[in-house]
Protein backbone atom coordinates (compact mmCIF):
# COMPACT_ATOMS: atom_id res chain seq x y z
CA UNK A 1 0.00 0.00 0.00
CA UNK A 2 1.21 3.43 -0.86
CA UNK A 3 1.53 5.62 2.38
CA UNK A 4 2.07 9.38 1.12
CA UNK A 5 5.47 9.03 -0.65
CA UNK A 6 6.69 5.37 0.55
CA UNK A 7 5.26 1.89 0.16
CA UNK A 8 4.42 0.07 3.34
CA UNK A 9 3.29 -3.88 3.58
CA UNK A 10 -0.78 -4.37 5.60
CA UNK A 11 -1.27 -7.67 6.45
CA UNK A 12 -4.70 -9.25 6.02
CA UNK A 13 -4.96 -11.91 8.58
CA UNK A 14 -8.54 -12.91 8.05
CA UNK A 15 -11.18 -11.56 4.91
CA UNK A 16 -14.14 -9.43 6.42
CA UNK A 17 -17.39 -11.42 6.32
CA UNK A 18 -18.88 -8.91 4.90
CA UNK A 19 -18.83 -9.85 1.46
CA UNK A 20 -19.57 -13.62 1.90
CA UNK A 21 -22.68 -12.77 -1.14
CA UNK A 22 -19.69 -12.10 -3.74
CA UNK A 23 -18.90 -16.07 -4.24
CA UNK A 24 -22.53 -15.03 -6.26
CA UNK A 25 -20.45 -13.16 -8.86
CA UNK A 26 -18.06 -16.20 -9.46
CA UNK A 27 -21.46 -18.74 -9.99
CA UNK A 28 -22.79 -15.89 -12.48
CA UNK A 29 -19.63 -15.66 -14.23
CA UNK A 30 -19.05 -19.36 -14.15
CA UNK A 31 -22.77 -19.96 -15.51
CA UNK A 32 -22.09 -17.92 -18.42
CA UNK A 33 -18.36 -19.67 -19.25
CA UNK A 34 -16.85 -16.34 -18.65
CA UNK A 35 -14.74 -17.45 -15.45
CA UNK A 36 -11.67 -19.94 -15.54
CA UNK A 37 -10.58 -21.02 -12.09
CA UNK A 38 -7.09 -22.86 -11.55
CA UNK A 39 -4.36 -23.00 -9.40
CA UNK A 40 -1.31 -20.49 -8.93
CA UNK A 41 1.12 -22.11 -7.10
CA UNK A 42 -0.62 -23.05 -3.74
CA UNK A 43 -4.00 -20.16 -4.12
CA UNK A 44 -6.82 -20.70 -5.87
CA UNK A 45 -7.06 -18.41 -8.68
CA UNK A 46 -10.45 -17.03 -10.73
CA UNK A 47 -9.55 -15.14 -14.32
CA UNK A 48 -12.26 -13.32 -15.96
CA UNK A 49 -12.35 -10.13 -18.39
CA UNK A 50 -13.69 -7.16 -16.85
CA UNK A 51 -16.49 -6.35 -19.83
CA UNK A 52 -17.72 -10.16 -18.95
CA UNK A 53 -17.93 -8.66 -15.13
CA UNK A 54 -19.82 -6.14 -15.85
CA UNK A 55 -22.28 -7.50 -18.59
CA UNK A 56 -23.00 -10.40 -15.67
CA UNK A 57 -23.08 -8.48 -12.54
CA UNK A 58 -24.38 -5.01 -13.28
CA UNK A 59 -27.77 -5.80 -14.25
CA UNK A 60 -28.18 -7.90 -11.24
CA UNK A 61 -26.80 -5.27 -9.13
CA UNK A 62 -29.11 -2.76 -10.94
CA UNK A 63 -32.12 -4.74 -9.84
CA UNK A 64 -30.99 -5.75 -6.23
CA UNK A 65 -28.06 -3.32 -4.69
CA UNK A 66 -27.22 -5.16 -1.69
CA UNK A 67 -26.88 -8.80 -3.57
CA UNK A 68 -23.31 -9.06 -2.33
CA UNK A 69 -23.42 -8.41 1.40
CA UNK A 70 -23.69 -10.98 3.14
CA UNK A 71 -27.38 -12.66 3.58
CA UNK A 72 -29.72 -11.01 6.35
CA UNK A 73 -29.65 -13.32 9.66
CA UNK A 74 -26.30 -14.63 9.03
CA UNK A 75 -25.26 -12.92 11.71
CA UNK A 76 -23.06 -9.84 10.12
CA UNK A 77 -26.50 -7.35 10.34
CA UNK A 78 -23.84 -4.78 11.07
CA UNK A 79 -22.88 -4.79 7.61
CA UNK A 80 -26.62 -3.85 6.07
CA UNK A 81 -26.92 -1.19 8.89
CA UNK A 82 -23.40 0.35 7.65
CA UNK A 83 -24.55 0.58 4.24
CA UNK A 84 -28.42 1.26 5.36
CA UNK A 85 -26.72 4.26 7.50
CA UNK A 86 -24.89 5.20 4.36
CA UNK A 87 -28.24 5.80 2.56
């Protein structure tokens, strides 16, 4: 990460459950052959274009804003009232 005039390392220990509804993106993409998955080295990887990204996933978006936060109940509600806050 650039910080002002140097580069300095952030460690992410542990993703942010927040965005447990984007695997959605990779079944959409996937459903319309426009995602290859393999490995690099020990990681999963996913490779897609970005027009393929957003011919799939704006339109859904469009219709239903919040698709990719995690689902209500699953016990991350402080995510929707962030972005309900936000509003």
């Amino acid at each position: 990460m650039r910080d002002g005039g140097s580069l300095r390392e952030v460690v992410i220990t542990e993703p942010n459950h927040r965005c447990q509804g984007f695997a959605a993106a990779d079944d959409w993409l996937r459903e319309q052959g426009a995602l290859r998955e393999g490995r690099v080295g020990n990681a999963e990887a996913r490779l897609f274009a970005a027009q393929d990204l957003v011919r799939v996933v704006v339109p859904r978006l469009s219709a239903e804003p919040m698709r990719l936060l995690c689902a209500r109940g699953s016990g991350c509600e402080d995510a929707w009232l962030s972005v309900l806050s936000d509003c």
